[in-house]
N, C-alpha and C. Protein backbone atom coordinates (compact mmCIF):
# COMPACT_ATOMS: atom_id res chain seq x y z
N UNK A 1 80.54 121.76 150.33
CA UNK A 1 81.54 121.66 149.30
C UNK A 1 81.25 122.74 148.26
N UNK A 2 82.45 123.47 147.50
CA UNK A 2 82.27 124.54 146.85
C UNK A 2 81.63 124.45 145.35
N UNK A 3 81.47 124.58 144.67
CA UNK A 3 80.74 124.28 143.03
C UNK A 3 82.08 124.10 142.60
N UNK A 4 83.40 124.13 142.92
CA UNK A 4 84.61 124.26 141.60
C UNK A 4 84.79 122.86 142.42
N UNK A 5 84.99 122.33 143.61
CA UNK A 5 85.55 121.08 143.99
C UNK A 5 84.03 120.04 143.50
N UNK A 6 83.18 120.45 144.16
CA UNK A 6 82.28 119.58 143.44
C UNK A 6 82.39 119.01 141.66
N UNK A 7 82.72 120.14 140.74
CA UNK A 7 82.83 120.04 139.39
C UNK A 7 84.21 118.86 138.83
N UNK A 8 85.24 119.06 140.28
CA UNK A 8 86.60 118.77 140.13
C UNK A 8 86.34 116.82 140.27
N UNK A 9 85.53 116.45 141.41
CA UNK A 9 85.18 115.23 142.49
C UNK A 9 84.33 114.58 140.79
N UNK A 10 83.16 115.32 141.02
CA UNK A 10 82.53 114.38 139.47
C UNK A 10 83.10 114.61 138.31
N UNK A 11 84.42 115.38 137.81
CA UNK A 11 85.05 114.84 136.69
C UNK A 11 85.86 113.84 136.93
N UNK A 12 86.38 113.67 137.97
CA UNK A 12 87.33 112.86 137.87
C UNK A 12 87.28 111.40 137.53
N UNK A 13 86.06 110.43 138.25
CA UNK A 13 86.04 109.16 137.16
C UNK A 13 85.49 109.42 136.31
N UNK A 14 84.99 110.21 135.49
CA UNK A 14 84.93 110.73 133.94
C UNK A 14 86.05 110.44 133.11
N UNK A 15 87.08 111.20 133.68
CA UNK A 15 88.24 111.32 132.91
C UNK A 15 88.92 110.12 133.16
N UNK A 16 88.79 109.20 134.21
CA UNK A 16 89.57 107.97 134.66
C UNK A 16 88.63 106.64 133.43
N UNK A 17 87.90 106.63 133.21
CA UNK A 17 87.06 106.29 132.34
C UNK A 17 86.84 106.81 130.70
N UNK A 18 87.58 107.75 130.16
CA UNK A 18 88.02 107.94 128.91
C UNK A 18 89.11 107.72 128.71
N UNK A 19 90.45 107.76 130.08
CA UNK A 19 91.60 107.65 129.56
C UNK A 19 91.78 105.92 129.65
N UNK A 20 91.20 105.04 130.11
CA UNK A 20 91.49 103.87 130.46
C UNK A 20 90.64 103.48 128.74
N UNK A 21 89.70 104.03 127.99
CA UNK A 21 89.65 103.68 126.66
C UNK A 21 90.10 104.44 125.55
N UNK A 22 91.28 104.58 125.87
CA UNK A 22 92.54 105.66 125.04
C UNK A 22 93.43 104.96 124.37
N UNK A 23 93.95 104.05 125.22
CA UNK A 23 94.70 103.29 124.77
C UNK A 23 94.43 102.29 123.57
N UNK A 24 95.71 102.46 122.60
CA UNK A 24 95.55 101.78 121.24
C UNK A 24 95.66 100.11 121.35
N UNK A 25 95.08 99.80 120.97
CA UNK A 25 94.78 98.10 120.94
C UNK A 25 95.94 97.49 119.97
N UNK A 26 96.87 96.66 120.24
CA UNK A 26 97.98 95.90 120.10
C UNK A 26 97.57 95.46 118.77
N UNK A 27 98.57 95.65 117.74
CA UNK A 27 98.81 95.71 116.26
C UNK A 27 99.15 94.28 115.97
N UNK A 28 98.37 93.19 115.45
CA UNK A 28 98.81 91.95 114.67
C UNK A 28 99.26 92.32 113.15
N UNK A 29 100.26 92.29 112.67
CA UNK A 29 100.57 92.54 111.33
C UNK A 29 100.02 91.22 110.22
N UNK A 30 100.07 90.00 110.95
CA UNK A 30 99.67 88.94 110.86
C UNK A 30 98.48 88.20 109.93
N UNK A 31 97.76 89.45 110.89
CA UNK A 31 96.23 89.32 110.27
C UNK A 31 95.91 90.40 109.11
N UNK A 32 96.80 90.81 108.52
CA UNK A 32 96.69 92.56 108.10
C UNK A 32 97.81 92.03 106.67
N UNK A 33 96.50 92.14 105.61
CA UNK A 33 97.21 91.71 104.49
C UNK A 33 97.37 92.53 103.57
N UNK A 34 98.38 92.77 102.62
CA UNK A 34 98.97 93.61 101.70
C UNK A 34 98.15 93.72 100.64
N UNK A 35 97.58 94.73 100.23
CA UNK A 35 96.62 94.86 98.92
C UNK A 35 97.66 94.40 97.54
N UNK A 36 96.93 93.83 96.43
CA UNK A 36 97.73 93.72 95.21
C UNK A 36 97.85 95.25 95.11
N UNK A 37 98.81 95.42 93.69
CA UNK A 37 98.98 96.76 93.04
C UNK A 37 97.73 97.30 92.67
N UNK A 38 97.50 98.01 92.22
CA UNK A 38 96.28 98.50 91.80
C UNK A 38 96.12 97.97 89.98
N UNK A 39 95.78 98.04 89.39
CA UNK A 39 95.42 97.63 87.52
C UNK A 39 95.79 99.07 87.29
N UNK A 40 95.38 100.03 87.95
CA UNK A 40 94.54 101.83 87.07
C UNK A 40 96.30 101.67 86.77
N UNK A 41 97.34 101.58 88.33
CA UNK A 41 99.05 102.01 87.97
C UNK A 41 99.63 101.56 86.85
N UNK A 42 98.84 100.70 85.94
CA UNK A 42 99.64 100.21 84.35
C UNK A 42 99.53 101.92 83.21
N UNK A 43 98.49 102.56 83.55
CA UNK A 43 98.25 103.99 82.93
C UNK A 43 99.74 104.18 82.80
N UNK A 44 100.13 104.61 84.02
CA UNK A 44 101.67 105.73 84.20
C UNK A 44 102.34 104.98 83.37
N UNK A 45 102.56 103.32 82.88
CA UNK A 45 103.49 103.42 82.22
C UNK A 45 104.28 104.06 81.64
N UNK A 46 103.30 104.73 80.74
CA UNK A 46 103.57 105.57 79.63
C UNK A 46 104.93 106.68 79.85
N UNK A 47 104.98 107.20 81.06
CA UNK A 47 105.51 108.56 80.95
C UNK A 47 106.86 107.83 81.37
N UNK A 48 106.91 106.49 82.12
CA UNK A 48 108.28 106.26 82.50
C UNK A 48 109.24 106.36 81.65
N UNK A 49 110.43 106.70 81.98
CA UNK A 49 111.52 107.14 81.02
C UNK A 49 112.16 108.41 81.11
N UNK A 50 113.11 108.98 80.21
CA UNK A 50 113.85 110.18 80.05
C UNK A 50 113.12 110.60 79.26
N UNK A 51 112.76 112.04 79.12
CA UNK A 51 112.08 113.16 78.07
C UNK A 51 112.99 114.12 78.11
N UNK A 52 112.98 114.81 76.83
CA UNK A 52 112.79 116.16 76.64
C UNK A 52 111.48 116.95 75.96
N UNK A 53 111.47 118.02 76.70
CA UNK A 53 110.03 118.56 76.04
C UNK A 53 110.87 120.22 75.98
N UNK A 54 109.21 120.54 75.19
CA UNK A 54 109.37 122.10 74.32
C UNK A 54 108.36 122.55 74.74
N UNK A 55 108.32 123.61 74.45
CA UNK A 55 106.70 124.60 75.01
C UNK A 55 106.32 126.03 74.09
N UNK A 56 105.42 126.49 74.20
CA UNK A 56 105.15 128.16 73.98
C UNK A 56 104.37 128.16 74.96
N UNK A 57 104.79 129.68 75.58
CA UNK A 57 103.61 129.92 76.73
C UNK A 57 102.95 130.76 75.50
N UNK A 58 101.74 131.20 75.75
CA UNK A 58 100.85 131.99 74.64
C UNK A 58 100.81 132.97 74.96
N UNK A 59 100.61 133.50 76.63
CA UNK A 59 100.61 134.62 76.33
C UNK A 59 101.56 135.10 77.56
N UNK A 60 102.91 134.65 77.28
CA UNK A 60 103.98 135.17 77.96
C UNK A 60 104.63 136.79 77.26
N UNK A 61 105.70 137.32 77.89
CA UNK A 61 106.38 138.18 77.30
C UNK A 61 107.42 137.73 75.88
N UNK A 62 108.13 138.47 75.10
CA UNK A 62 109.05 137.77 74.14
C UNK A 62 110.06 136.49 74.75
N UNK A 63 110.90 137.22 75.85
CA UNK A 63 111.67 136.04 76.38
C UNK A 63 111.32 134.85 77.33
N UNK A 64 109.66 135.14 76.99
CA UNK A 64 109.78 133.47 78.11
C UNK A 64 108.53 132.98 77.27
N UNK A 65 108.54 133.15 76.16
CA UNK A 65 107.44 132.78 75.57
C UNK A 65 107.88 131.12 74.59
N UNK A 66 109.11 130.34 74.53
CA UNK A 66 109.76 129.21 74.28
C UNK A 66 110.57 128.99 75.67
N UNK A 67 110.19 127.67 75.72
CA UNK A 67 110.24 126.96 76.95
C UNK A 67 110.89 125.91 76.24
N UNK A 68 112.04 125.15 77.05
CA UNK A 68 112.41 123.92 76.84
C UNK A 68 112.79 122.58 78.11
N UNK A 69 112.79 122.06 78.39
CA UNK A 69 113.40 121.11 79.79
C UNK A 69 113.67 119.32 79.34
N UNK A 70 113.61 119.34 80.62
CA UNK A 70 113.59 117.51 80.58
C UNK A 70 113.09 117.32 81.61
N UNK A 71 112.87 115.62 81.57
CA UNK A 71 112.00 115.24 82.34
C UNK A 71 112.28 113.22 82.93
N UNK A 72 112.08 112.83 83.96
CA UNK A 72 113.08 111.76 84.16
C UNK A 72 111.72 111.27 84.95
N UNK A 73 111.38 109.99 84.58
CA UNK A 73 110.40 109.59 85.09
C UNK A 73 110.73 107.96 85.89
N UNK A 74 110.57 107.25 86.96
CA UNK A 74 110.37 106.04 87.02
C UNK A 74 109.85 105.69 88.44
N UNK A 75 109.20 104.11 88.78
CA UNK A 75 108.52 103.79 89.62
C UNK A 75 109.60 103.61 90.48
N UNK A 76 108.64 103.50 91.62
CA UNK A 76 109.34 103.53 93.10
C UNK A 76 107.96 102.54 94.19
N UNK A 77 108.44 102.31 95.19
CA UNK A 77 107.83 101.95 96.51
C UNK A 77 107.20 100.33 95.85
N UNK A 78 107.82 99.18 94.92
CA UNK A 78 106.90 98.09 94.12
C UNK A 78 106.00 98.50 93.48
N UNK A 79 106.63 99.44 92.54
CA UNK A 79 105.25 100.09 91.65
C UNK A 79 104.14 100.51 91.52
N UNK A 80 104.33 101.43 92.63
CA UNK A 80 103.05 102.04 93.61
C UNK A 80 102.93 103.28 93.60
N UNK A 81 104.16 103.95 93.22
CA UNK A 81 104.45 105.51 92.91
C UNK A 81 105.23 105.71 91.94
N UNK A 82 104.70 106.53 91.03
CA UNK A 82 105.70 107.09 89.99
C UNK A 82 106.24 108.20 90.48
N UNK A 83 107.89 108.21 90.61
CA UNK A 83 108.58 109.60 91.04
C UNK A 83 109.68 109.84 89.74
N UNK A 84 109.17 111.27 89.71
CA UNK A 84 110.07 112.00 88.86
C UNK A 84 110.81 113.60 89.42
N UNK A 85 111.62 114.24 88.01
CA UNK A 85 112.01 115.17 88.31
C UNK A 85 111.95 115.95 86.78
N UNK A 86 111.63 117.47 87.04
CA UNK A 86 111.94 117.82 85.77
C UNK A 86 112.73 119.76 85.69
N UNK A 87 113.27 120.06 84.45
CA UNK A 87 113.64 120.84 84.51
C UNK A 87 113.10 121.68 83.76
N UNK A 88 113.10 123.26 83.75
CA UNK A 88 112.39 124.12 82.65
C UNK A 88 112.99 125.22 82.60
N UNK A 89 113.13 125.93 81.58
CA UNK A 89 113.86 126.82 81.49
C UNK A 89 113.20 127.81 79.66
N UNK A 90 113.32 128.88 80.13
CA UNK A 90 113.07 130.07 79.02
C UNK A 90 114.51 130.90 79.04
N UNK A 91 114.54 132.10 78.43
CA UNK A 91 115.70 133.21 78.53
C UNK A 91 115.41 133.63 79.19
N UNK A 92 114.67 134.12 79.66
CA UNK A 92 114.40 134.89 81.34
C UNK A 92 114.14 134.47 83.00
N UNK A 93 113.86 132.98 82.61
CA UNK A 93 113.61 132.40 84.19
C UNK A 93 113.61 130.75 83.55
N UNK A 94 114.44 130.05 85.03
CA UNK A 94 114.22 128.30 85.10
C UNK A 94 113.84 128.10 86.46
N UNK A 95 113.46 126.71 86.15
CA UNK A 95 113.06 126.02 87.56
C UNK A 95 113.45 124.78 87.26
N UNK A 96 113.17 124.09 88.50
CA UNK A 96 113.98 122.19 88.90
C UNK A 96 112.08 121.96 89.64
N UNK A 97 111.89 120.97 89.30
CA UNK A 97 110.63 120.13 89.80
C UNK A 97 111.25 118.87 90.15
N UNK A 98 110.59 118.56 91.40
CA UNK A 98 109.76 117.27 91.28
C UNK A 98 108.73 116.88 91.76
N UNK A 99 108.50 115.18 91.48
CA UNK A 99 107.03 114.32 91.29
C UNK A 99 106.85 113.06 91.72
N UNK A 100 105.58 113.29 92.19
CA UNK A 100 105.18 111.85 93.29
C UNK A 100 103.50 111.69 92.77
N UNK A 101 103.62 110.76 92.30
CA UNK A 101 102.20 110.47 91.23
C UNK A 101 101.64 109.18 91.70
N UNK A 102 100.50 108.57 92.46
CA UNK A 102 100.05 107.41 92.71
C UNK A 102 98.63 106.81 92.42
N UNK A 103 97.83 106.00 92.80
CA UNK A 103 96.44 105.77 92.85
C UNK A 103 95.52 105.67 94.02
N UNK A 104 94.89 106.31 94.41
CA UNK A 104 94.60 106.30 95.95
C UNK A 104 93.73 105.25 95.88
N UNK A 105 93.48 103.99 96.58
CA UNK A 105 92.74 103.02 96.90
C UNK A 105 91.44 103.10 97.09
N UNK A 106 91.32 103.87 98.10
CA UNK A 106 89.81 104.17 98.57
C UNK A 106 89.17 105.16 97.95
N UNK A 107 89.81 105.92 97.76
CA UNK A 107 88.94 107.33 96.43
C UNK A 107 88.96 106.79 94.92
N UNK A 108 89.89 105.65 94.66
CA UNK A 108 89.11 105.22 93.32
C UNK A 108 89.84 106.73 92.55
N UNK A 109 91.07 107.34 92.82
CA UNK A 109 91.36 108.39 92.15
C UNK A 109 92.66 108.38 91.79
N UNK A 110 93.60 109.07 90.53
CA UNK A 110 94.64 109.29 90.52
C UNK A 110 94.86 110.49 91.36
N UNK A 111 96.45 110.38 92.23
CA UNK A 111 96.92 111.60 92.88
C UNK A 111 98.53 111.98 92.37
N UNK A 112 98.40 113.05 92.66
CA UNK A 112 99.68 113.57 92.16
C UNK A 112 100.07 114.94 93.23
N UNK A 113 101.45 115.09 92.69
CA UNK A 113 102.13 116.48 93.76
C UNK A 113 103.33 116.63 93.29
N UNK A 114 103.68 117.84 93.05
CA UNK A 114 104.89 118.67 92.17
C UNK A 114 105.41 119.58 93.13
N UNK A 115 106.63 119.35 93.25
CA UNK A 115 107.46 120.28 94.31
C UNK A 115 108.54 121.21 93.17
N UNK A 116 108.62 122.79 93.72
CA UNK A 116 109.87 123.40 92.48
C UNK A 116 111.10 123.77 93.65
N UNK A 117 111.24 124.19 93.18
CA UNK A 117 112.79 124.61 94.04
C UNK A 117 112.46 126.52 94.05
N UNK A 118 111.29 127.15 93.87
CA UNK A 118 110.80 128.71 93.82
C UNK A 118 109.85 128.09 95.35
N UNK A 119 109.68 126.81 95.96
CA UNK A 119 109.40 126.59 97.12
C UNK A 119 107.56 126.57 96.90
N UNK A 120 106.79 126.53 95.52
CA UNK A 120 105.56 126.21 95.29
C UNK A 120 105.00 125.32 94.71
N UNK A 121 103.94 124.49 95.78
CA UNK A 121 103.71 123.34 95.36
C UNK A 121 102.62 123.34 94.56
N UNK A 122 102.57 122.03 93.75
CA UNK A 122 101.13 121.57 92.78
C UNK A 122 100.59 120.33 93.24
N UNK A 123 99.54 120.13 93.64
CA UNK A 123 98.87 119.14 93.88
C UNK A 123 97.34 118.91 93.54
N UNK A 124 97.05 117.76 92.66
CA UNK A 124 95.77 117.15 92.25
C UNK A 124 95.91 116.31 91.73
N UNK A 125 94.61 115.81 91.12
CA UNK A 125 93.61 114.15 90.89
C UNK A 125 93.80 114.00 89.23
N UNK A 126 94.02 113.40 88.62
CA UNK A 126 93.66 112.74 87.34
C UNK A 126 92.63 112.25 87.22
N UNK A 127 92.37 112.11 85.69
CA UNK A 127 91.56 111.00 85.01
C UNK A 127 92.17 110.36 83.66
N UNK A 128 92.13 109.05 83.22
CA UNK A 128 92.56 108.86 82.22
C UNK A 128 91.86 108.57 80.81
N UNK A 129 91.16 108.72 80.16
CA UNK A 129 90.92 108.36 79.12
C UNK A 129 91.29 107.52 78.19
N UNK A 130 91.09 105.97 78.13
CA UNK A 130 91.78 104.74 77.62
C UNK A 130 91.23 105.36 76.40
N UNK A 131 90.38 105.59 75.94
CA UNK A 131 90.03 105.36 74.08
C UNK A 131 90.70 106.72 73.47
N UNK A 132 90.29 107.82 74.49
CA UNK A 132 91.26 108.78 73.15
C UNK A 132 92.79 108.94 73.89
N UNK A 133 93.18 108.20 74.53
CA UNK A 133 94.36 107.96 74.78
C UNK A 133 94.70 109.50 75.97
N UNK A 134 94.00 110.27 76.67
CA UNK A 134 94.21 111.40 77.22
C UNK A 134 93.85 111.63 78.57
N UNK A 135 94.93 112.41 79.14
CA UNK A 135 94.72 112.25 80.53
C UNK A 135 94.66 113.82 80.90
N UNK A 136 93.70 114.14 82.06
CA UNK A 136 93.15 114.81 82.49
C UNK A 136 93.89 115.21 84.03
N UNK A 137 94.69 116.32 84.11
CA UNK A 137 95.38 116.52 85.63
C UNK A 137 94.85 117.66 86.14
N UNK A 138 93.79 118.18 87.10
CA UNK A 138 93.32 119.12 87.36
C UNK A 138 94.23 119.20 88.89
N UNK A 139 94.75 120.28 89.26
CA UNK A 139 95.78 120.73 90.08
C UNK A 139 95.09 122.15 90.81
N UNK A 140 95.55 122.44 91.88
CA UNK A 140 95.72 123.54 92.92
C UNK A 140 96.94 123.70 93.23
N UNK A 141 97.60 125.05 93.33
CA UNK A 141 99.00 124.98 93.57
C UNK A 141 98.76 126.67 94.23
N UNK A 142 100.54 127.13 94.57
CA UNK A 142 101.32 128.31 94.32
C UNK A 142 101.37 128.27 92.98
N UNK A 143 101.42 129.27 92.04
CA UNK A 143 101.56 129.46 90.76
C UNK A 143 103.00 130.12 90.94
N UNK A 144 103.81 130.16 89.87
CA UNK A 144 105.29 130.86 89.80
C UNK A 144 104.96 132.14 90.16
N UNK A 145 104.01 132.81 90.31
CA UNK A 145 104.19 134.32 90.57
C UNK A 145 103.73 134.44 91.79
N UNK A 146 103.84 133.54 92.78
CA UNK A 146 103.42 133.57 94.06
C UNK A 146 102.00 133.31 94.35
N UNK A 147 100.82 133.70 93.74
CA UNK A 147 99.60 133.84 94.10
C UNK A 147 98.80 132.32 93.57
N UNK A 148 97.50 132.49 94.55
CA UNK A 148 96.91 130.81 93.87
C UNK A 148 96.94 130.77 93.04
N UNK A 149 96.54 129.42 92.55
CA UNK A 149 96.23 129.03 90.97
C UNK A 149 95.68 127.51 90.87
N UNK A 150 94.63 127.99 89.55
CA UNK A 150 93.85 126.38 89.72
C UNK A 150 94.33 126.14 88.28
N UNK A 151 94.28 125.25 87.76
CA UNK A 151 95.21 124.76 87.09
C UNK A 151 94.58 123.17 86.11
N UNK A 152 94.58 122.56 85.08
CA UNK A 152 94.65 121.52 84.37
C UNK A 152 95.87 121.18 83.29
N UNK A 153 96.17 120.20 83.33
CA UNK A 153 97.00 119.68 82.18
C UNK A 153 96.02 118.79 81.23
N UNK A 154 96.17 118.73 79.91
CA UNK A 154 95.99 118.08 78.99
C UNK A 154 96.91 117.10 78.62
N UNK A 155 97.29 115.86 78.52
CA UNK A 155 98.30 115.04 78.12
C UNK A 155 97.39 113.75 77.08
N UNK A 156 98.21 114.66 75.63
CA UNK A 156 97.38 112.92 74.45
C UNK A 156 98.94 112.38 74.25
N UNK A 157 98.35 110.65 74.39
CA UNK A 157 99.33 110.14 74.13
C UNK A 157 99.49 109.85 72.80
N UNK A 158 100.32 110.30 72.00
CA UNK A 158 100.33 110.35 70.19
C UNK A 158 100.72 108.69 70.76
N UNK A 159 102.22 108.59 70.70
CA UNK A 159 102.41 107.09 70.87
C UNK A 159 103.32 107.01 71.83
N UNK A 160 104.22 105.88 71.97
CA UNK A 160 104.93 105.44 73.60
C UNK A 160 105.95 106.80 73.66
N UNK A 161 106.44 107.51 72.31
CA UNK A 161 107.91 108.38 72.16
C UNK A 161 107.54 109.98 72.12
N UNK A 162 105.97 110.12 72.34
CA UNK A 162 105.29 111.35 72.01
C UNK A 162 103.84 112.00 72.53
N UNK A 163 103.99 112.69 73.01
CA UNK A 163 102.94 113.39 74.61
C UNK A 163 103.00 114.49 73.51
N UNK A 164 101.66 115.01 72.98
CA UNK A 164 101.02 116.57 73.18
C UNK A 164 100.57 116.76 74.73
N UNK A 165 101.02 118.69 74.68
CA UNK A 165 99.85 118.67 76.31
C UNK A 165 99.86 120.00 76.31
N UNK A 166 98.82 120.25 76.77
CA UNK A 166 98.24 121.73 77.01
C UNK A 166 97.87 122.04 78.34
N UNK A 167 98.70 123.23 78.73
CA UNK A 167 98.49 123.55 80.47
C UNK A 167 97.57 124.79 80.41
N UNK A 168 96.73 125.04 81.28
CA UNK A 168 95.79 126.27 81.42
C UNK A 168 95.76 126.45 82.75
N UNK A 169 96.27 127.55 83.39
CA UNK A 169 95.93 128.15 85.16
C UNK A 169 95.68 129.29 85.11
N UNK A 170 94.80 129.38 86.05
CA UNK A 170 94.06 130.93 86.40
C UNK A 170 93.87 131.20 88.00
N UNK A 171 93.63 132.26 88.01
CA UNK A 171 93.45 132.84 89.18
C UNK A 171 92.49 132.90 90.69
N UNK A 172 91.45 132.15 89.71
CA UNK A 172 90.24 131.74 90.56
C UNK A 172 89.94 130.65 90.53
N UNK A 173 88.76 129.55 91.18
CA UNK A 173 88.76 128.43 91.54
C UNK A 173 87.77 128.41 90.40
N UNK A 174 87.00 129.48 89.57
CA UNK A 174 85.64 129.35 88.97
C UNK A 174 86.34 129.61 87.03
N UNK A 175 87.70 129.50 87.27
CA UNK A 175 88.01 129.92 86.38
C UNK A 175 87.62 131.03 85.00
N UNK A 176 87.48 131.96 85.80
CA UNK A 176 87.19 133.30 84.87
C UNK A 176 88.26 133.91 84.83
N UNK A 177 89.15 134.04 85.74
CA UNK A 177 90.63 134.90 85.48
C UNK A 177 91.76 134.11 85.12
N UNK A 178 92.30 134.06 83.25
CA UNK A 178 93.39 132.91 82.96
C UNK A 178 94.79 133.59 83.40
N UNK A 179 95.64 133.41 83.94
CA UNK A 179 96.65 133.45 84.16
C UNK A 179 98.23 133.32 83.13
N UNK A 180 97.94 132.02 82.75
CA UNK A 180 98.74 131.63 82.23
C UNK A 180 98.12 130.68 81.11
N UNK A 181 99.00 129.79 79.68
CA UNK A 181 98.57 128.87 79.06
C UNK A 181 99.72 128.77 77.93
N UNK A 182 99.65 126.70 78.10
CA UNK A 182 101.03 127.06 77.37
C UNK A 182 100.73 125.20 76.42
N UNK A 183 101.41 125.25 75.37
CA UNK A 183 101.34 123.81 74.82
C UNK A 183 102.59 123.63 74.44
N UNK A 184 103.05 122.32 74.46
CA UNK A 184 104.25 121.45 73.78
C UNK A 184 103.99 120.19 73.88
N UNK A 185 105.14 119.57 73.60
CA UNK A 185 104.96 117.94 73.33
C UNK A 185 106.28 117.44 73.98
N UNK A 186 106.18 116.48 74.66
CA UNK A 186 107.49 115.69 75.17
C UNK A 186 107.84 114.37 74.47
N UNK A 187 109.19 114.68 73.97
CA UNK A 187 109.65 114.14 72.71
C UNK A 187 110.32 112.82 73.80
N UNK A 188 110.77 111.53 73.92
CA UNK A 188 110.99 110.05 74.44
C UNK A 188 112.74 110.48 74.10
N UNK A 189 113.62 110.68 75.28
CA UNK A 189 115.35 110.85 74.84
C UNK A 189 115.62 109.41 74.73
N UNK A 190 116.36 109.00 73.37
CA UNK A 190 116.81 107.64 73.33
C UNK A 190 117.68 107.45 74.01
């Protein structure tokens, strides 16, 4: 017998013996119970609602250096995801966002992800800060000018009708090259 049929003869109950433990074992839904909500998802409260917000980028050109938009926030999936949408706009360039913000179970982490309609996404983890009222969004994305960008938001909550926040992205993961940086406040639309 040749070495390739020989190789062929002893794989074969090999493979008759991995594929016979391939098969997925029959799903009881039964036994398979629904976690409560999480406690951390009472945080997002806060942002639910209609906004408008304002901005300065700092170190934009003259015409895109005032920023203005809105912002439309509310839960989805039994209060398990906060989804929003927002708009932004300067004299020289706008964009349309949106947002899918949750708590991941097993990482014990906030997650988040920002889609624009320039086709570049933002995605990262929070932290919240109950005593000084401030939350922490460190992000990886496409940046508007096409190239990476690592990225944090600052968000203090003055009170339920009023968000300071300060955005900072740069170019590198070690942050030595700033990119961009911009502050405003999102004012609560009655």
């Amino acid at each position: 017998m040749n070495t390739r049929r020989k190789l062929v003869v002893l794989a074969m109950p090999a493979a008759a013996l991995l594929l016979a433990g391939c098969g997925a074992p029959k799903v009881d839904f039964s036994t398979i119970e629904r976690p409560p909500r999480a406690a951390e998802l009472e945080a997002y409260d806060v942002f639910v609602g209609s906004w408008h917000w304002e901005a300065e980028m700092l170190n934009a050109a003259e015409a895109d250096k005032t920023w203005t938009g809105k912002a439309d926030w509310k839960w989805a999936l039994d209060k398990r995801c906060l989804c929003g949408t927002m708009s932004a706009k300067s004299a020289g360039a706008e964009f349309e966002a949106g947002g899918i913000w949750s708590w991941h179970p097993k990482t014990k982490k906030y997650i988040w992800w920002m889609f624009n309609n320039w086709g570049y996404p933002q995605e990262g983890t929070a932290c919240y800060d109950e005593d000084s009222k401030c939350w922490t969004m460190d992000y990886t994305s496409v940046g508007l000018d096409g190239t990476a960008s690592y990225g944090q938001y600052q968000m203090k909550v003055v009170c339920n009708d009023l968000l300071d926040w300060r955005m900072d992205e740069w170019a590198d993961a070690m942050h030595l090259v700033k990119k961009m940086e911009m502050t405003g406040k999102y004012k609560r639309r009655k």
